[in-house]
N, C-alpha and C. Protein backbone atom coordinates (compact mmCIF):
# COMPACT_ATOMS: atom_id res chain seq x y z
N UNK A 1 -114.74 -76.02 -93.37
CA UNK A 1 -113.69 -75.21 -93.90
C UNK A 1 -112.89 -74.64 -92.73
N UNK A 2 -111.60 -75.12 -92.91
CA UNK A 2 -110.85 -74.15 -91.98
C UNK A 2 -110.70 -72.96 -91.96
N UNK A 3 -110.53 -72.00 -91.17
CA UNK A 3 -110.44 -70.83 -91.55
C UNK A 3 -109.45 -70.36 -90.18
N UNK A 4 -108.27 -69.13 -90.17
CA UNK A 4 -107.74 -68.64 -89.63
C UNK A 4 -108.10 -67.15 -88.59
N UNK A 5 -108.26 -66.73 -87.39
CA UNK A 5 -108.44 -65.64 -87.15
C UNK A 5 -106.95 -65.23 -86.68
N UNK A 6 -107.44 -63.77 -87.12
CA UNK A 6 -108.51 -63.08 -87.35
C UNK A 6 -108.75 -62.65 -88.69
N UNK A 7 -110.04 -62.93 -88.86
CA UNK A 7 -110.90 -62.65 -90.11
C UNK A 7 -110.28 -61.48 -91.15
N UNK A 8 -110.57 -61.90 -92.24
CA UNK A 8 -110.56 -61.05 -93.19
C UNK A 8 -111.61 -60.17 -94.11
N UNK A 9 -111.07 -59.03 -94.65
CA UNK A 9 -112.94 -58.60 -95.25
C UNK A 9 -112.93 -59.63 -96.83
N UNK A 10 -111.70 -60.11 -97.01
CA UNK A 10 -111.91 -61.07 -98.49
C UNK A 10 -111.98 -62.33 -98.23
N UNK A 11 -112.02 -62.90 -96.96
CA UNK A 11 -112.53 -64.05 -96.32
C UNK A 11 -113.88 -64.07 -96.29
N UNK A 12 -114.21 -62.98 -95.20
CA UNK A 12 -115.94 -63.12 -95.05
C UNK A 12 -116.86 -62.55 -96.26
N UNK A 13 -116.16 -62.40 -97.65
CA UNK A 13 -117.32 -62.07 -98.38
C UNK A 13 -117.22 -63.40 -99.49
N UNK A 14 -116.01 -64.27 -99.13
CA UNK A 14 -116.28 -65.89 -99.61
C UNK A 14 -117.31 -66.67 -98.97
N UNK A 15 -117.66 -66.23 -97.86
CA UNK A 15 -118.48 -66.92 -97.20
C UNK A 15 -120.10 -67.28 -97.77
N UNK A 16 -120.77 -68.03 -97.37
CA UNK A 16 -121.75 -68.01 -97.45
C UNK A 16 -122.94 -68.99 -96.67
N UNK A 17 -124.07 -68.68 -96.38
CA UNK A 17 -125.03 -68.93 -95.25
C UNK A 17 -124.48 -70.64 -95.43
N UNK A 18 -124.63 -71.15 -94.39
CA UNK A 18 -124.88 -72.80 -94.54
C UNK A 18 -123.30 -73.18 -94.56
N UNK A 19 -122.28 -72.33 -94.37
CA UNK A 19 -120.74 -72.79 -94.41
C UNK A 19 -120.76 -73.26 -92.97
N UNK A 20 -119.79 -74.29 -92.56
CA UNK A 20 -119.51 -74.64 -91.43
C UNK A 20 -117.77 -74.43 -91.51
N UNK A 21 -117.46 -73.99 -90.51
CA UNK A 21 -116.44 -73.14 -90.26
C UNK A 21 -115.44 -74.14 -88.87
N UNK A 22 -113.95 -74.19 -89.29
CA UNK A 22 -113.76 -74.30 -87.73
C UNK A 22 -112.73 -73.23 -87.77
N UNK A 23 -112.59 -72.42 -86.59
CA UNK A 23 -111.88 -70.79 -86.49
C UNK A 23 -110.93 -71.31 -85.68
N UNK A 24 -109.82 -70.95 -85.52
CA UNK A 24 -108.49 -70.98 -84.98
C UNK A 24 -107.94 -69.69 -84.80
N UNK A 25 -107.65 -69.11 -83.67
CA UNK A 25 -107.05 -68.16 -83.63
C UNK A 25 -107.68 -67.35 -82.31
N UNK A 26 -107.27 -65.97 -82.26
CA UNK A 26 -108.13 -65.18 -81.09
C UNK A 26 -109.13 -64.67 -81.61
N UNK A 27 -109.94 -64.77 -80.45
CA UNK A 27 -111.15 -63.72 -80.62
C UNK A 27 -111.69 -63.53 -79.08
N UNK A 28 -112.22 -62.74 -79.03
CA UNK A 28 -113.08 -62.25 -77.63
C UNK A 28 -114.45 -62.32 -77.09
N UNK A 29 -114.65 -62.69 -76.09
CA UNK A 29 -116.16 -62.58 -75.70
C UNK A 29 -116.52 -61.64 -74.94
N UNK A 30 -117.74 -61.35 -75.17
CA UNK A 30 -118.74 -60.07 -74.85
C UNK A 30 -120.00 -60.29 -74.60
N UNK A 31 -120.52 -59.86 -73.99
CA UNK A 31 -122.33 -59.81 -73.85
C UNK A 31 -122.83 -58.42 -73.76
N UNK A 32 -124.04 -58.11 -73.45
CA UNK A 32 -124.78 -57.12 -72.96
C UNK A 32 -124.33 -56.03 -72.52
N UNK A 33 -123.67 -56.20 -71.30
CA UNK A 33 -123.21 -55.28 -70.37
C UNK A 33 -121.49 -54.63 -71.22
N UNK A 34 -121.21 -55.60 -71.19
CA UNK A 34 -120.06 -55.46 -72.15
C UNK A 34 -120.06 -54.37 -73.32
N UNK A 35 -121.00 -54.87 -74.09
CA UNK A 35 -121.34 -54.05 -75.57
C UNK A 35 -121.84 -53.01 -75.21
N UNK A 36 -122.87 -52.89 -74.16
CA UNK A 36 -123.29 -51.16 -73.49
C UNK A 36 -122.33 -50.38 -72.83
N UNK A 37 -121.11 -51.00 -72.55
CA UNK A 37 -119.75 -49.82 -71.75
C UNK A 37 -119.09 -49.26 -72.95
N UNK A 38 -119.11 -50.64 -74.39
CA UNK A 38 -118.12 -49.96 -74.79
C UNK A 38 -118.86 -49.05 -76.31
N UNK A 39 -120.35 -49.15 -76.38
CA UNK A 39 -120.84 -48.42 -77.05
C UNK A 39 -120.64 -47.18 -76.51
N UNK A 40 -121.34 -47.09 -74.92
CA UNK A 40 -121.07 -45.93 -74.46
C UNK A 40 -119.54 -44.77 -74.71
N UNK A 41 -118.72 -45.55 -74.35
CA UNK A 41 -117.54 -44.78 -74.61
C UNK A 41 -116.92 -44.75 -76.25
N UNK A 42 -117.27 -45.66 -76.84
CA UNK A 42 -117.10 -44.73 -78.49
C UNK A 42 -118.14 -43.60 -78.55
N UNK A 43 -118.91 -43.56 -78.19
CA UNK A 43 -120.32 -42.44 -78.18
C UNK A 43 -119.86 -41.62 -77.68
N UNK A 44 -119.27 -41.46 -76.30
CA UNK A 44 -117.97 -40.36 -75.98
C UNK A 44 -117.13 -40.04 -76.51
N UNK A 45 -116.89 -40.87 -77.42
CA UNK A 45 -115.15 -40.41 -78.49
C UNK A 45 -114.27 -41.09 -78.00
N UNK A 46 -114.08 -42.04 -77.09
CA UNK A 46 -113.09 -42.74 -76.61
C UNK A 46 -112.65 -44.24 -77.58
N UNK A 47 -112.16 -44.88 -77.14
CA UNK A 47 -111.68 -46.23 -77.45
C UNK A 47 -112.36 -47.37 -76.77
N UNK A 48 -112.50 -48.13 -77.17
CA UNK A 48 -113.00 -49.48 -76.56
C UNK A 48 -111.84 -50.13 -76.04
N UNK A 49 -111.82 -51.39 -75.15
CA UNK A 49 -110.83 -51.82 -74.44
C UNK A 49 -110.62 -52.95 -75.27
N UNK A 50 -111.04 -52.35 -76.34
CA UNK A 50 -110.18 -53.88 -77.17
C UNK A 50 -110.38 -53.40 -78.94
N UNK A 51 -109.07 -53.96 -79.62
CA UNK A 51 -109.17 -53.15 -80.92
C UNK A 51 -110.14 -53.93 -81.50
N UNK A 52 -111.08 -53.45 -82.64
CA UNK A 52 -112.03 -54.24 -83.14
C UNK A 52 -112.12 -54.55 -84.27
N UNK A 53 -111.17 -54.02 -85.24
CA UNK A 53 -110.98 -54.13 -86.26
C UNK A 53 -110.76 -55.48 -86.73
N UNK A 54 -111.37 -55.85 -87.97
CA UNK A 54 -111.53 -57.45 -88.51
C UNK A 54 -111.55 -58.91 -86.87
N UNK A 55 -112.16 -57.85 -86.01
CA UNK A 55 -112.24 -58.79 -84.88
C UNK A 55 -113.20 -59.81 -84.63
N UNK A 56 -113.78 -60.88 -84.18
CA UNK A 56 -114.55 -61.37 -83.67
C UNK A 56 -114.88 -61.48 -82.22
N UNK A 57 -116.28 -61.38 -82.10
CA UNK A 57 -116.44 -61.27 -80.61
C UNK A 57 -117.69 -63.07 -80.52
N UNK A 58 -117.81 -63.48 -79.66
CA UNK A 58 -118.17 -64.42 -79.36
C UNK A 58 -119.10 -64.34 -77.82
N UNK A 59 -120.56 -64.09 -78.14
CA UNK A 59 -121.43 -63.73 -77.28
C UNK A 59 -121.61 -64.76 -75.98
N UNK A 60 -120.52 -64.70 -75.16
CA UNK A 60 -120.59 -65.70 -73.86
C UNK A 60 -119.76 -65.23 -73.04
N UNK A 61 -120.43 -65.65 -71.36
CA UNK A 61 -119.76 -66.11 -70.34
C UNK A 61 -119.31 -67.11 -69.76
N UNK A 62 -118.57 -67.22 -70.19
CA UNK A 62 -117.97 -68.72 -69.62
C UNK A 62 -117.99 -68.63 -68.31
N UNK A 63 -117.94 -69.95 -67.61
CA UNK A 63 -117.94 -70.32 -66.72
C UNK A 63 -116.76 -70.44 -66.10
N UNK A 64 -116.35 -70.08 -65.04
CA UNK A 64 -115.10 -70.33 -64.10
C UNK A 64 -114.10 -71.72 -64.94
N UNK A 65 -112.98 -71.35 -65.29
CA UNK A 65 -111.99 -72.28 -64.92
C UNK A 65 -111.49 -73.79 -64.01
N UNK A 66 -111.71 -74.79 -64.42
CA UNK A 66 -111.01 -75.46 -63.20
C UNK A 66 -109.94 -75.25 -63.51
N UNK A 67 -109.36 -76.19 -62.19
CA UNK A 67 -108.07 -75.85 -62.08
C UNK A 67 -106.64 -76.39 -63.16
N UNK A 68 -107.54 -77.33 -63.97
CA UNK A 68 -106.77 -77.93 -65.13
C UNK A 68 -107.01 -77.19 -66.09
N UNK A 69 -107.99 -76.44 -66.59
CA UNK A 69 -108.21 -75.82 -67.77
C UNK A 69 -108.26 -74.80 -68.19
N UNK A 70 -108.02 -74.24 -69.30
CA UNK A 70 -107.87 -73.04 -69.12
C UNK A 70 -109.44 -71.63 -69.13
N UNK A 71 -110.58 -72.76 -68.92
CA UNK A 71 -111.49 -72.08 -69.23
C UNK A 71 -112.68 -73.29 -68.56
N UNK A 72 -114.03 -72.20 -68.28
CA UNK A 72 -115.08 -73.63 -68.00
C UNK A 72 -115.87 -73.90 -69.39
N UNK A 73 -116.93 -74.58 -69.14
CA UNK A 73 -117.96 -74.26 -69.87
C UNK A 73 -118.38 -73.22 -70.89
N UNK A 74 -118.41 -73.18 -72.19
CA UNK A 74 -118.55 -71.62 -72.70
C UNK A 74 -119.38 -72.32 -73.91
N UNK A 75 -120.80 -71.72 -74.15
CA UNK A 75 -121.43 -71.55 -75.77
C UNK A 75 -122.28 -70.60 -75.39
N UNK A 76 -122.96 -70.34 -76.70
CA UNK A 76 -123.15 -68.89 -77.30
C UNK A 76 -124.68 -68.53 -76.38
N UNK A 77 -124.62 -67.47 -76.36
CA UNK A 77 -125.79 -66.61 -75.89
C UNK A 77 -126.87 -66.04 -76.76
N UNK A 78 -128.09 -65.98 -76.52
CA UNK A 78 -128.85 -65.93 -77.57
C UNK A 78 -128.52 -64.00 -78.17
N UNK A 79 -128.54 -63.67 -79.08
CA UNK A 79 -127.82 -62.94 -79.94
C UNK A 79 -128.61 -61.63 -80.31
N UNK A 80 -129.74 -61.89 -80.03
CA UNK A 80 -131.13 -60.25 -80.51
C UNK A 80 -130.52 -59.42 -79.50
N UNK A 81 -129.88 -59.80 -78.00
CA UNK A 81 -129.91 -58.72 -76.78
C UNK A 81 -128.47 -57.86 -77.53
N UNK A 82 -127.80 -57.90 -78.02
CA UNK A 82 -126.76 -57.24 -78.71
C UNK A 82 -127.16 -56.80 -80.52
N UNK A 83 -128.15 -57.05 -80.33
CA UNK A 83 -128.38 -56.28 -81.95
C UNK A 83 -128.42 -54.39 -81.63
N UNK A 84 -128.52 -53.81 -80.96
CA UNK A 84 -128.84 -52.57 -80.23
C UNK A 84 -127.44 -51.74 -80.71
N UNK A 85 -126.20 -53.20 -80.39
CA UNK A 85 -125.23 -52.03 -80.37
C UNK A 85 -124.39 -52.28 -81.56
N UNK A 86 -124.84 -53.08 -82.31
CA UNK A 86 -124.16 -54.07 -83.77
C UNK A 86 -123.39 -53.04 -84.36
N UNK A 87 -124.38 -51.77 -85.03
CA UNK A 87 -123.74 -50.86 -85.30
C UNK A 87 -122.38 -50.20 -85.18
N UNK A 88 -122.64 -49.81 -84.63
CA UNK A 88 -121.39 -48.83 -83.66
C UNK A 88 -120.19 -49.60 -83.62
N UNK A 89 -120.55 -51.11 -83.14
CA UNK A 89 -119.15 -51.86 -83.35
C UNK A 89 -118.93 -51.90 -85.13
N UNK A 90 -119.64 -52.36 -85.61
CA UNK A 90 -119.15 -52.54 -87.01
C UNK A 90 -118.52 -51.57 -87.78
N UNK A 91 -118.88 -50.04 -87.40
CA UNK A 91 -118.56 -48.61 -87.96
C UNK A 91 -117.04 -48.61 -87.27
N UNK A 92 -116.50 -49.52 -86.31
CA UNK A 92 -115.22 -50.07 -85.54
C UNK A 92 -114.47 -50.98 -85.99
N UNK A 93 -115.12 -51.38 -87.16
CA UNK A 93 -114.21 -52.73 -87.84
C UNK A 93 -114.83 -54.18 -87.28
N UNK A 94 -115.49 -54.22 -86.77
CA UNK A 94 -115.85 -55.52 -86.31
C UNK A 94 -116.43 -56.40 -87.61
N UNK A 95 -115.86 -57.54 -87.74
CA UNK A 95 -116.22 -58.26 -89.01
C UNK A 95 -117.05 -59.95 -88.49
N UNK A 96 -117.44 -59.65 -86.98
CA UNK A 96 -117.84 -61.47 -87.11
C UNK A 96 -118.86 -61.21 -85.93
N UNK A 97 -119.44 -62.15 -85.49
CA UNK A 97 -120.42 -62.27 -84.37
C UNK A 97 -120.66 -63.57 -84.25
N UNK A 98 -120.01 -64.17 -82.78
CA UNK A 98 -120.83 -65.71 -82.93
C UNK A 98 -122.02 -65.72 -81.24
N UNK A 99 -122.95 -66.35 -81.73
CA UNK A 99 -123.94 -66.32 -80.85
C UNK A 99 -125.25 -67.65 -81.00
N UNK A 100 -125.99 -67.37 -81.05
CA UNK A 100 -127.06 -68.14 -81.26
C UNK A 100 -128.49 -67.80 -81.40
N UNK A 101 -129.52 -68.27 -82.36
CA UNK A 101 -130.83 -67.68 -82.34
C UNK A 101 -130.79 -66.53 -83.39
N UNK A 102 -132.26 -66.31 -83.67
CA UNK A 102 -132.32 -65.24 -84.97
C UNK A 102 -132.50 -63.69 -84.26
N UNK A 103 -131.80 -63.22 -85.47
CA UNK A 103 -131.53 -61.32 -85.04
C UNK A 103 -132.65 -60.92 -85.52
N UNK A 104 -132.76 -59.46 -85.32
CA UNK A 104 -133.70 -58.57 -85.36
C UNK A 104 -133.29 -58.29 -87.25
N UNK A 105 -134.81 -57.42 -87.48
CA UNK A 105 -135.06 -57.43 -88.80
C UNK A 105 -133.97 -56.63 -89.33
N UNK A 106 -133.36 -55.52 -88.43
CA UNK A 106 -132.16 -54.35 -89.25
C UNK A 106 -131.19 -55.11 -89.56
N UNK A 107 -130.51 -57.09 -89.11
CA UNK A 107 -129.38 -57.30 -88.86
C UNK A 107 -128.52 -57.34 -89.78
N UNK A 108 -129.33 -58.32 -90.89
CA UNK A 108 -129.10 -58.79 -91.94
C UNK A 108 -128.92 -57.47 -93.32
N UNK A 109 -129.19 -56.64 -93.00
CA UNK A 109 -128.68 -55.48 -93.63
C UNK A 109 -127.50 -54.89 -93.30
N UNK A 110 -127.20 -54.66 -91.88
CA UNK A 110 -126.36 -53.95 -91.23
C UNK A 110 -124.86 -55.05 -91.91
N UNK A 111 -125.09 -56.69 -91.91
CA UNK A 111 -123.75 -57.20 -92.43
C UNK A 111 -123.68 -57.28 -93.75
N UNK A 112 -124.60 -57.15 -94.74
CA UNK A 112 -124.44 -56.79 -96.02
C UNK A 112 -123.42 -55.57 -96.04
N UNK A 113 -124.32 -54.23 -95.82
CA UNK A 113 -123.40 -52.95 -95.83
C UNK A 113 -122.06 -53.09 -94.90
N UNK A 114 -121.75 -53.01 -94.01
CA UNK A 114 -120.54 -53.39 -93.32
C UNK A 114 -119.61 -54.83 -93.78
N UNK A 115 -119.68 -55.49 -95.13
CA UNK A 115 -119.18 -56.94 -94.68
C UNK A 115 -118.84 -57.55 -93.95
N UNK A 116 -119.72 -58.04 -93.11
CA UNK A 116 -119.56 -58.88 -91.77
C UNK A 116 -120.62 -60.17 -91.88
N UNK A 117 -119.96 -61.04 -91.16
CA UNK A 117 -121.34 -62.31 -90.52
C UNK A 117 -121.54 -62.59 -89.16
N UNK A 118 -122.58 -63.13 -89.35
CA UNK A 118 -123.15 -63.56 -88.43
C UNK A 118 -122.84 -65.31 -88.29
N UNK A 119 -122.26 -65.65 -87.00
CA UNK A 119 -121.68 -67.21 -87.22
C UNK A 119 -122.56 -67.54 -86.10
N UNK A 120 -123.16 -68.64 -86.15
CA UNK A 120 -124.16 -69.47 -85.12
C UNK A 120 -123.13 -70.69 -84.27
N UNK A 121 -122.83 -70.55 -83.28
CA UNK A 121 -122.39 -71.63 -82.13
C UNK A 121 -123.30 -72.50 -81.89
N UNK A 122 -122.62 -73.50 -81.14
CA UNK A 122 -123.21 -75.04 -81.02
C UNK A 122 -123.89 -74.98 -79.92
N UNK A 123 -125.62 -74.13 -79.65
CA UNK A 123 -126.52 -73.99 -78.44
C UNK A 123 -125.84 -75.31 -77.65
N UNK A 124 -126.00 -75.85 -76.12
CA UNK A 124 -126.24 -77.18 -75.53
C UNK A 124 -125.12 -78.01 -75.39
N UNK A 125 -123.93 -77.47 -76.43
CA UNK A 125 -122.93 -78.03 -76.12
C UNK A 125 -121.67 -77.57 -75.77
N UNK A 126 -121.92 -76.56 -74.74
CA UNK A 126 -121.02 -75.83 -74.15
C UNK A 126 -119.50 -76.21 -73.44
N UNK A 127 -119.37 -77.72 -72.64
CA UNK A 127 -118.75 -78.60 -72.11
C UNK A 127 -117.78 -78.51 -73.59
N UNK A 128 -118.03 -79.02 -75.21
CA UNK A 128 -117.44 -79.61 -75.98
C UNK A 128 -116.49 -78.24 -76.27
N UNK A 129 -117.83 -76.96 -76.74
CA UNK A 129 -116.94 -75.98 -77.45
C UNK A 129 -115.66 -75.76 -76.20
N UNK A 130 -115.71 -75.96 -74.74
CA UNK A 130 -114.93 -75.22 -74.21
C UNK A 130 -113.22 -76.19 -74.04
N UNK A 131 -113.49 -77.24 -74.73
CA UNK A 131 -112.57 -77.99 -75.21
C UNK A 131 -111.75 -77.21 -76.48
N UNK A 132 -112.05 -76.62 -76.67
CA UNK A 132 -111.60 -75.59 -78.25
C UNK A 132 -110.80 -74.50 -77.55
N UNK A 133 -111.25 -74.35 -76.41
CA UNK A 133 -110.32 -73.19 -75.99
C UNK A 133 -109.21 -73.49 -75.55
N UNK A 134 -107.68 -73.15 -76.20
CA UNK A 134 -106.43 -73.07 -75.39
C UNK A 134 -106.15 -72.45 -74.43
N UNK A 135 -106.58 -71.23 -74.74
CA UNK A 135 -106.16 -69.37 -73.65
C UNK A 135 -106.64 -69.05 -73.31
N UNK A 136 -107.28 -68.16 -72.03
CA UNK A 136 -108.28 -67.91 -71.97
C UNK A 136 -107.46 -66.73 -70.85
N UNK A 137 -107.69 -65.45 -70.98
CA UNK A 137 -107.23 -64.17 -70.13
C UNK A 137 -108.25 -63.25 -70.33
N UNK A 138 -108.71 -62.58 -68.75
CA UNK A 138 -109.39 -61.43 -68.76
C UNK A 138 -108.63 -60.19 -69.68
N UNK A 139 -109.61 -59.22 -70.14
CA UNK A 139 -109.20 -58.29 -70.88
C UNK A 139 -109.76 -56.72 -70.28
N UNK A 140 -110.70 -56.91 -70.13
CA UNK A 140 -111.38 -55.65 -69.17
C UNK A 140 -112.59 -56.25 -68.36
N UNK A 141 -113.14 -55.02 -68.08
CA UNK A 141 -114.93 -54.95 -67.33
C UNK A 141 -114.74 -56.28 -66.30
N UNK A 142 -113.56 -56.50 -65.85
CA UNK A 142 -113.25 -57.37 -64.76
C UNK A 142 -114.61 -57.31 -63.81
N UNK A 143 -115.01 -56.32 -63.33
CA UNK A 143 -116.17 -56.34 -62.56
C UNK A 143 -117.53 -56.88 -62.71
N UNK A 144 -117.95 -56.88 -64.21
CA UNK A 144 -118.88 -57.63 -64.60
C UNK A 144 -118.61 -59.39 -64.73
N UNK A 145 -117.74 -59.66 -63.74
CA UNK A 145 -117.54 -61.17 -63.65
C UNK A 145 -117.26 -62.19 -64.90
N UNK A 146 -117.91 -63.48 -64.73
CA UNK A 146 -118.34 -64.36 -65.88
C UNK A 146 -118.64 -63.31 -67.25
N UNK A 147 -118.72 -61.98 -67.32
CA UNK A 147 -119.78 -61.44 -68.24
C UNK A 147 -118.42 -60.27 -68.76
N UNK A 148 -117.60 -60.25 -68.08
CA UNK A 148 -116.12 -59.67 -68.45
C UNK A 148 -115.56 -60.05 -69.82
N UNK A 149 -114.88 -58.79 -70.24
CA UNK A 149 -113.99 -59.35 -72.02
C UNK A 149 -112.86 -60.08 -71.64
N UNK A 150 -113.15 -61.05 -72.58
CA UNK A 150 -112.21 -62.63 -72.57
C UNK A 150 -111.70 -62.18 -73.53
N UNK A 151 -110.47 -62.59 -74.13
CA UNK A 151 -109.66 -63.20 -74.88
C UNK A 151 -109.21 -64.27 -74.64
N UNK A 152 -109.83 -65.19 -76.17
CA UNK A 152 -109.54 -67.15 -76.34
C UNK A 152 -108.93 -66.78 -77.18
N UNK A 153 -108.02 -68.02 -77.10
CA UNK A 153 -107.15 -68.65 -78.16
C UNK A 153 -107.75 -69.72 -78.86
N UNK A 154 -108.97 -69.79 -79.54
CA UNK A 154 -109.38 -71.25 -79.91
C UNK A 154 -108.59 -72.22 -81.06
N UNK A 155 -109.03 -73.44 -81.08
CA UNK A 155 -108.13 -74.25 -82.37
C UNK A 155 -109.92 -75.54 -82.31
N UNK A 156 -110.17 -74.85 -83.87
CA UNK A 156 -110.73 -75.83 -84.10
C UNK A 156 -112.23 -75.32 -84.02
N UNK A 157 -112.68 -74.28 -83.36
CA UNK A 157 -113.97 -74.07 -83.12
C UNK A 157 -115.24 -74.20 -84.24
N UNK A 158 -116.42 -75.02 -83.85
CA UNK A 158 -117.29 -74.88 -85.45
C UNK A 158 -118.12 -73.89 -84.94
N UNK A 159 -118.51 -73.37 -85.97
CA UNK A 159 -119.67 -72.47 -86.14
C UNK A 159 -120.35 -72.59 -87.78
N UNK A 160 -121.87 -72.09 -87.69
CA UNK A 160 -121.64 -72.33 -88.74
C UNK A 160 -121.89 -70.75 -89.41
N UNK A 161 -122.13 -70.55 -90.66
CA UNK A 161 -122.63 -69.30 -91.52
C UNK A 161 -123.99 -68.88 -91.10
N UNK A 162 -124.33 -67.66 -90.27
CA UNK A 162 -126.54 -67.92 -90.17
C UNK A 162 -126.67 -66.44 -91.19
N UNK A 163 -125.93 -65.70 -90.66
CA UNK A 163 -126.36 -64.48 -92.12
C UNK A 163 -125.09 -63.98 -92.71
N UNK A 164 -124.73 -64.20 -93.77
CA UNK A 164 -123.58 -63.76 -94.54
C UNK A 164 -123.51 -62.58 -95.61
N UNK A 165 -122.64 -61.66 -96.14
CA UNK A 165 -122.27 -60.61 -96.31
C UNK A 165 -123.21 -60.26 -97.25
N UNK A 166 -124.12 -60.97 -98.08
CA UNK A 166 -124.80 -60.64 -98.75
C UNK A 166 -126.12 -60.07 -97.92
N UNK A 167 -126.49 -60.31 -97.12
CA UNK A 167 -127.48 -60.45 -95.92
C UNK A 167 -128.45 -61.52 -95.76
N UNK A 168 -128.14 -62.38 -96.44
CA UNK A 168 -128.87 -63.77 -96.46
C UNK A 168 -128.96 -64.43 -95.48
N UNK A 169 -129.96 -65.14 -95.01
CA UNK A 169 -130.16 -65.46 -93.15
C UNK A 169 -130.58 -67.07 -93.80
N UNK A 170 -130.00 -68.14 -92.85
CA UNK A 170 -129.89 -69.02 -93.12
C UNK A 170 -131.21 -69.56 -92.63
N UNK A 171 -132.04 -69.19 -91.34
CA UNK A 171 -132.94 -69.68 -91.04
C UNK A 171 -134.17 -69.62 -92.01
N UNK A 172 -134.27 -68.18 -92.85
CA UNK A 172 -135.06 -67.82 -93.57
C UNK A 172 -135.11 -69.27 -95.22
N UNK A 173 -133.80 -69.07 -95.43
CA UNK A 173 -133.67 -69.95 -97.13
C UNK A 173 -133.96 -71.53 -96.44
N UNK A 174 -133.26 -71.92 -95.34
CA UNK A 174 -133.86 -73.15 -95.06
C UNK A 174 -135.19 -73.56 -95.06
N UNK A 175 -135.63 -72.59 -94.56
CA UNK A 175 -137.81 -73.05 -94.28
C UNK A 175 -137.97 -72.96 -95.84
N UNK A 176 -137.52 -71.65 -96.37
CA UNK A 176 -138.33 -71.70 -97.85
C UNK A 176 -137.78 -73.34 -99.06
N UNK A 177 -136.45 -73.49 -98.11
CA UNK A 177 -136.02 -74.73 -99.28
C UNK A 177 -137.09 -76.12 -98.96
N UNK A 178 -137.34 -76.22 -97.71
CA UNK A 178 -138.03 -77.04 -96.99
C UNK A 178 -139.82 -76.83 -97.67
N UNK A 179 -139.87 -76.07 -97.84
CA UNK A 179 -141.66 -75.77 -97.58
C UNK A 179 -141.94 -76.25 -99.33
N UNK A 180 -140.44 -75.82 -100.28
CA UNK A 180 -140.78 -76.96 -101.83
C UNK A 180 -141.01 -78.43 -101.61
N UNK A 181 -140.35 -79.02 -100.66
CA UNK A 181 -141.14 -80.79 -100.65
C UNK A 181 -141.83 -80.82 -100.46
């Protein structure tokens, strides 16, 4: 299914676990260090360096640029090390998360109540997704390097559905659909 960013809250509650998605549009990447500056400073009362509302963030560092492209290497980072600050962004409007690997037990609640998902990237094939990227410009935390907020322009990106607005986790219904044969 194609789908346009940035996300909608009557988009992502069409969604559901097991959708495969290709996203077009901006969204930003973040990790760890990232999500701990800018928890910190909403926790101060401040602003984050990037609006978050119906935003998506996309848990990676890409890799340096060559000189032809506009970006290196980029897929998803495994996704529990940012469950800590899920919150706080979502109480911010944040409506998406792409990453990889299963979240912690609060997660799948936290995107029920907030309508948000959780979108799973293509682990291993980092070279392909970074073919998806048109744009690629620093946005802040310049200092944290590779690990700095990106803004992409992607066209085309898949991901698929792993926990959707209901809080349904895709890893979970798969084993149980599996374990009836």
């Amino acid at each position: 299914m194609k789908v346009k960013l940035p996300l909608t809250r009557e988009v992502v509650e069409e969604l559901n676990i097991g959708d495969v998605l290709e996203l077009t549009g901006y969204l930003y990447t973040a990790r760890d260090a990232a999500h701990k500056r800018m928890v910190e400073t909403i926790e101060r009362g401040g602003k984050p360096p990037i609006e978050l509302d119906n935003q998506t963030i996309f848990y990676a560092a890409p890799c340096p640029a060559p000189p032809d492209k506009p970006i290196g290497s980029i897929g998803p980072t495994t996704s529990v090390r940012m469950d800590p600050y899920v919150e706080t962004l979502l109480k911010e409007g944040l409506i998406a998360m792409i990453g990889k690997g299963d979240r912690s037990y609060y997660i799948p609640p936290l995107m029920k109540k907030y309508k948000a998902v959780y979108l799973l990237g293509l682990g291993g094939a980092a070279a392909i997704m970074a073919r998806k990227v048109k744009e690629a410009r620093e946005i802040a935390y310049v200092d944290l390097g590779a690990e700095s907020i990106k803004e992409l322009y992607v066209e085309n990106l898949k991901v698929i559905v792993g926990i959707d607005t209901k809080g349904r986790i895709l890893q979970e219904e798969g084993i149980a659909k599996y374990r009836k044969i």
